[in-house]
C-alpha atoms as a PDB file:
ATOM      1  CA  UNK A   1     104.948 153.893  84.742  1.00  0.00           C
ATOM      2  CA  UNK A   2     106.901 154.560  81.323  1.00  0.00           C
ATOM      3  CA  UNK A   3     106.342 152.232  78.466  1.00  0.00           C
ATOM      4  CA  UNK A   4     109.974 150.707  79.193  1.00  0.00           C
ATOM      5  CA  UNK A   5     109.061 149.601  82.728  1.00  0.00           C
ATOM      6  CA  UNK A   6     105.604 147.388  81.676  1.00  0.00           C
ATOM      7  CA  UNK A   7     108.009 144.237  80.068  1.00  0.00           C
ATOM      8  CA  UNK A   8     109.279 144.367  83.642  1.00  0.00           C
ATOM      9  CA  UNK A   9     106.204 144.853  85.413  1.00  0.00           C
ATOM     10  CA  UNK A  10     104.587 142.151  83.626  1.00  0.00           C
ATOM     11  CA  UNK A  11     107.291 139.585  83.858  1.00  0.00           C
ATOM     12  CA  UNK A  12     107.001 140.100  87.330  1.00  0.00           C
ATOM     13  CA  UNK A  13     103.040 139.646  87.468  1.00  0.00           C
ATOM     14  CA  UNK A  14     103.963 136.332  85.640  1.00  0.00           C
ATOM     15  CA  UNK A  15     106.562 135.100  88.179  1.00  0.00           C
ATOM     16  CA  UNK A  16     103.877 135.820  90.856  1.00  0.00           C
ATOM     17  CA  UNK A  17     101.348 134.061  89.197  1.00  0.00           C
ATOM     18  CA  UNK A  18     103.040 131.046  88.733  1.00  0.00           C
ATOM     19  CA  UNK A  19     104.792 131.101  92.013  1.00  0.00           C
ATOM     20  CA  UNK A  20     101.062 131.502  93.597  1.00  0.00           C
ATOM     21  CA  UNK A  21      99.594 128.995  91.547  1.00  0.00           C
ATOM     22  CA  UNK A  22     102.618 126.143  92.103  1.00  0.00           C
ATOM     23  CA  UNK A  23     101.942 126.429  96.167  1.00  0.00           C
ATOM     24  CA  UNK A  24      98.375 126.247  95.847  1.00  0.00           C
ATOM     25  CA  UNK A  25      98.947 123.108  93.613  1.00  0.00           C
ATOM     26  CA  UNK A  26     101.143 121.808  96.461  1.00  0.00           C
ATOM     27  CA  UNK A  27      99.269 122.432  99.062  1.00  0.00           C
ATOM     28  CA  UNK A  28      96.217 121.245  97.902  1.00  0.00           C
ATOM     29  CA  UNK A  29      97.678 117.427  97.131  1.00  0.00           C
ATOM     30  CA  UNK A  30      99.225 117.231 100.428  1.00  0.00           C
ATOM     31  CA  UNK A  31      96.399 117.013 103.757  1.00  0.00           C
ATOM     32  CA  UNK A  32      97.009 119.021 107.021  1.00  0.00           C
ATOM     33  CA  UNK A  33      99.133 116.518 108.063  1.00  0.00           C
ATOM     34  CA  UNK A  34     101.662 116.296 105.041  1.00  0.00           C
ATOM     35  CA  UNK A  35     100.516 112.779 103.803  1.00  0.00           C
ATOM     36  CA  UNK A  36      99.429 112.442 100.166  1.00  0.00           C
ATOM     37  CA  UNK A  37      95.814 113.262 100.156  1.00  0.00           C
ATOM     38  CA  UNK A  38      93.503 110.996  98.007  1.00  0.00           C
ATOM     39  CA  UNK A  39      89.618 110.139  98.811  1.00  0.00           C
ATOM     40  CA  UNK A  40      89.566 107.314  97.246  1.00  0.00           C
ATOM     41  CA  UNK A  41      92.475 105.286  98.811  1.00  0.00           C
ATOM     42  CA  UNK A  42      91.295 103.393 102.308  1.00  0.00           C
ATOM     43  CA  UNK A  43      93.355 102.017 104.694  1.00  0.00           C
ATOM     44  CA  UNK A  44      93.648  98.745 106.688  1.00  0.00           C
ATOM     45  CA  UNK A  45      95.296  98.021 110.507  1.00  0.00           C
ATOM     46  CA  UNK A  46      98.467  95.772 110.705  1.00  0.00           C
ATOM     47  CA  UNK A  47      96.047  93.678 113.200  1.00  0.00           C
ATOM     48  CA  UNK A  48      93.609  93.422 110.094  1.00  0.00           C
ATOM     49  CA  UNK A  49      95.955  92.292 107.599  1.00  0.00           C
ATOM     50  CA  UNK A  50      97.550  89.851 110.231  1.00  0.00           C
ATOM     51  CA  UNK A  51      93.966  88.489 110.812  1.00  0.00           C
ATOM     52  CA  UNK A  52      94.055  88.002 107.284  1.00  0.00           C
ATOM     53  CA  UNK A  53      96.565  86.354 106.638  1.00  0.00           C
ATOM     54  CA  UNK A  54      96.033  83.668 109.897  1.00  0.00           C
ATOM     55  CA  UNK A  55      92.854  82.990 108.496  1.00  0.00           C
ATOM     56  CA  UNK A  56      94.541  82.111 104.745  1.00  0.00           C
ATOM     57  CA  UNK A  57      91.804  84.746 103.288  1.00  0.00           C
ATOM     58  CA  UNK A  58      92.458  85.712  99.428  1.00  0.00           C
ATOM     59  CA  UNK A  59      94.584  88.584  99.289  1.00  0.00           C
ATOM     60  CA  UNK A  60      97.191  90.447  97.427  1.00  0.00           C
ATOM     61  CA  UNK A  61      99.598  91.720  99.340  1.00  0.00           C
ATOM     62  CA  UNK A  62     102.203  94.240  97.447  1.00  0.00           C
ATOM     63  CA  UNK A  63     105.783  95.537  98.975  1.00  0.00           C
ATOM     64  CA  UNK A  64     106.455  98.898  96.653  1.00  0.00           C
ATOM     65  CA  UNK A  65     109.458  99.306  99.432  1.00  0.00           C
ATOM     66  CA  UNK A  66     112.674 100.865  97.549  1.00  0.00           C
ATOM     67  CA  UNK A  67     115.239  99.132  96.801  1.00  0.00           C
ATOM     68  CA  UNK A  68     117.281  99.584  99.272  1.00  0.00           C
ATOM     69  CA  UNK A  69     114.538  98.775 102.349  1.00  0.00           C
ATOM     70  CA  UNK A  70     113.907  95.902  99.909  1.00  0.00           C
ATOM     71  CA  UNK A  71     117.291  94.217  99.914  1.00  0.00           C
ATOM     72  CA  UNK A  72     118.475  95.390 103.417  1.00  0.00           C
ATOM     73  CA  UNK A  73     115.872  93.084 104.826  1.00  0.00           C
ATOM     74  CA  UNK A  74     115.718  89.068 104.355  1.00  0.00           C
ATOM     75  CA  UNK A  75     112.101  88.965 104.883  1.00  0.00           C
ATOM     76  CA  UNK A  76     108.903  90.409 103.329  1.00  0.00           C
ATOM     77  CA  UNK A  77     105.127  89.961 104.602  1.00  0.00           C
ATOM     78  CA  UNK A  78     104.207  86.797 104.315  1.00  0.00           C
ATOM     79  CA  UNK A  79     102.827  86.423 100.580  1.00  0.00           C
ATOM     80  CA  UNK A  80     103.720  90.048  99.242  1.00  0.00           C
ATOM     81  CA  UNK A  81     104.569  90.736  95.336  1.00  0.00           C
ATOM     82  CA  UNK A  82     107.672  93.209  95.563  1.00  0.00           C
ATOM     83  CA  UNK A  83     107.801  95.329  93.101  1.00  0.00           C
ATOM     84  CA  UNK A  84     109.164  98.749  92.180  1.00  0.00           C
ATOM     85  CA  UNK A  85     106.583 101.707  92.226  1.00  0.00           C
ATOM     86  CA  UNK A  86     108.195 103.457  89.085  1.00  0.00           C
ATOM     87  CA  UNK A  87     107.470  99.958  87.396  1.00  0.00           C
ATOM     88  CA  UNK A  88     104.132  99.150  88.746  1.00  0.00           C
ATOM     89  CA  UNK A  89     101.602 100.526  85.960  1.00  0.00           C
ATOM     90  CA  UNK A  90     104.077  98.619  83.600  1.00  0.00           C
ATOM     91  CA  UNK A  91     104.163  95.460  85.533  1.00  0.00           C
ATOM     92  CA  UNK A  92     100.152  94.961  85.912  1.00  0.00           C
ATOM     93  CA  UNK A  93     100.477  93.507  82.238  1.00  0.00           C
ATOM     94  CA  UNK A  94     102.728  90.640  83.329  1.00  0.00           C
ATOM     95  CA  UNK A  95     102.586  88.024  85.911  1.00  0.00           C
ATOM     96  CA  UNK A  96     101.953  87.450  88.913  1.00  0.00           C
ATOM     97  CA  UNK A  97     100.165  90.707  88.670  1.00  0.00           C
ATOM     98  CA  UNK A  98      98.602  90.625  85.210  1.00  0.00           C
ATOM     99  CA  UNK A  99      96.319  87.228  87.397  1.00  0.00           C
ATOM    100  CA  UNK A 100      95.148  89.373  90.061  1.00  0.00           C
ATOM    101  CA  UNK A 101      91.419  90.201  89.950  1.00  0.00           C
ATOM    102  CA  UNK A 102      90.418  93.464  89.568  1.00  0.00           C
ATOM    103  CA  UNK A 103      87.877  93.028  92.434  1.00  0.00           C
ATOM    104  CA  UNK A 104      89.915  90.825  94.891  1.00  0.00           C
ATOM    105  CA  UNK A 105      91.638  93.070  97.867  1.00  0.00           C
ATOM    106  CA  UNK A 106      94.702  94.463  96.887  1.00  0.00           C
ATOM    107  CA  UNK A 107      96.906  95.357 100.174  1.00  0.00           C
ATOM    108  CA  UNK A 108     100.136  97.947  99.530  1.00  0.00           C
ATOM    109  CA  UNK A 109     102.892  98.650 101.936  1.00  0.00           C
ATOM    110  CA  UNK A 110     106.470 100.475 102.023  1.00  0.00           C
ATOM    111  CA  UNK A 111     108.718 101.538 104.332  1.00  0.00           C
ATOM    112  CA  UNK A 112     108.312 105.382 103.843  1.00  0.00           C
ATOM    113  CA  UNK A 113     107.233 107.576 106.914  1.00  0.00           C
ATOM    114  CA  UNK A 114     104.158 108.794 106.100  1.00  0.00           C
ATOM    115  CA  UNK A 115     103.043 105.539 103.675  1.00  0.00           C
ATOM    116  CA  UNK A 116     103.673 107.796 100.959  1.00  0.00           C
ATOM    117  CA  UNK A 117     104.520 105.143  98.267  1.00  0.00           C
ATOM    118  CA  UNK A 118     102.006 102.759  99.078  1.00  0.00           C
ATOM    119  CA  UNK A 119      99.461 105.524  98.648  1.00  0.00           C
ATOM    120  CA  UNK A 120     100.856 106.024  95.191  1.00  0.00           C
ATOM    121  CA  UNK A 121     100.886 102.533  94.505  1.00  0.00           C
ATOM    122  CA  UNK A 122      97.301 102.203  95.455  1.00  0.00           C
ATOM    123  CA  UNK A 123      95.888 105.256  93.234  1.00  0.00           C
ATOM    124  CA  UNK A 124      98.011 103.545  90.601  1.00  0.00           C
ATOM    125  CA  UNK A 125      96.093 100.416  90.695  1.00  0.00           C
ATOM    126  CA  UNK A 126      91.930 101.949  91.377  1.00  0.00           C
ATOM    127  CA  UNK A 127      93.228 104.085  88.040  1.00  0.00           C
ATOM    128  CA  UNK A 128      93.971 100.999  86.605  1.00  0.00           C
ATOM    129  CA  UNK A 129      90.432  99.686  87.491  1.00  0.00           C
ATOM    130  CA  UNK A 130      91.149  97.898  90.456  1.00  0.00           C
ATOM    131  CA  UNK A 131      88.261  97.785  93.178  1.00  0.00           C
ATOM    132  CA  UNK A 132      89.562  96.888  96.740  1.00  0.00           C
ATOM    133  CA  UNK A 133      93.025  98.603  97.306  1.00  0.00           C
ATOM    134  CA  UNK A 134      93.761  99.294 100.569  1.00  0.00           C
ATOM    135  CA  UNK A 135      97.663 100.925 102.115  1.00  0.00           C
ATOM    136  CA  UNK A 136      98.527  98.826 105.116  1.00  0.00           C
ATOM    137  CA  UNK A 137      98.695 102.072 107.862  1.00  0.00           C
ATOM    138  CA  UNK A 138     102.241 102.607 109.191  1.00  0.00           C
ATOM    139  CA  UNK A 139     103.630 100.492 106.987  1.00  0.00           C
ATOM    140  CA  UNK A 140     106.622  98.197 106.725  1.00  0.00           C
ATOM    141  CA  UNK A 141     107.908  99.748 110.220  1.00  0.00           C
ATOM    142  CA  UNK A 142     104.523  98.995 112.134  1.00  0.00           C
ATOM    143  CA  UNK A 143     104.553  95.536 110.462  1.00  0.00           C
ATOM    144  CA  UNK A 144     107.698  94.244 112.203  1.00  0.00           C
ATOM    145  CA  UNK A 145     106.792  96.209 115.553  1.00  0.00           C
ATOM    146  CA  UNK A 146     103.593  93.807 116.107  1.00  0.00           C
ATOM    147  CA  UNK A 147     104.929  90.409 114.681  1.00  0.00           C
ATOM    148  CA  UNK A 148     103.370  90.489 111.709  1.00  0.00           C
ATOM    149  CA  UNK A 149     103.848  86.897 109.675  1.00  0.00           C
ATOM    150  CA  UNK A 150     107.266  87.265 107.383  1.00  0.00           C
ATOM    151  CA  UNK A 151     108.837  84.764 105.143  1.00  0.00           C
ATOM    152  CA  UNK A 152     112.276  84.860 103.483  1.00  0.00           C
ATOM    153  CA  UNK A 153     112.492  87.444 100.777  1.00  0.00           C
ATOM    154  CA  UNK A 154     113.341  85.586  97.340  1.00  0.00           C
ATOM    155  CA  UNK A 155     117.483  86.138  97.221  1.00  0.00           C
ATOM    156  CA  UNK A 156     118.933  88.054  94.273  1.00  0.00           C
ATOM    157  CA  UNK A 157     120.935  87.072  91.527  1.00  0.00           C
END
């Protein structure tokens, strides 16, 4: 190899590199199954919750549905804070959220697939210290398929 060629050769070893390095980085957040993998986030049964809720236990229930899920239903679970993921880190510092206890249960939910937001929405709240976060499994979706208790969303203005 002439001395012109190594710029080449090592831009190329570089590309490699980084190309290797950004699918190992991908693969290893994401589980065999292609949901958001995180050890410390636990999940809890639509049955569970709605047992819950019947028997008026002290929980938080948050909706981090988008916006559009959000407003294209009337109804939340019965309870539930709404609030945008993006905004969530920003929004523990006001109310209702700034009064939640650190080490009451926290219960997340959104309409996504794979429960991909209310995963986030869960490691965004044990990183902000608190204790008992759980991501309602299946969601929004699995919510309304077993009756779960809904009341009318608050109507914007």
């Amino acid at each position: 190899m002439s001395f012109k060629q190594w710029p080449h050769f090592f831009f190329l070893v570089a590309l490699t590199l980084i190309g290797l390095s950004a699918g190992s980085v991908q693969a290893s957040s994401r589980s065999e199954v292609g949901q958001p993998k995180s050890a410390a986030v636990e999940f809890i049964t639509v049955e569970e919750l709605k047992s819950k809720i019947a028997k008026k236990e002290r929980v938080t229930i948050i909706d981090v549905r988008s916006t559009d899920s959000f407003s294209s239903s009337d109804v939340k679970i019965k309870g539930a804070i709404h609030v945008k993921l993006r905004r969530l880190k920003s929004r523990l510092t006001f109310q209702p959220l700034k009064s939640v206890p650190r080490n009451g249960e926290v219960i997340t939910y959104c309409a996504c697939p794979s429960d991909e937001s209310s995963v986030r929405a869960a490691e965004v709240l044990i990183d902000a210290g608190f204790k008992r976060v759980r991501v309602l499994k299946g969601g929004w979706q699995e919510w309304m398929k077993v009756g779960g208790q809904v009341e009318q969303r608050p109507k914007s203005s």
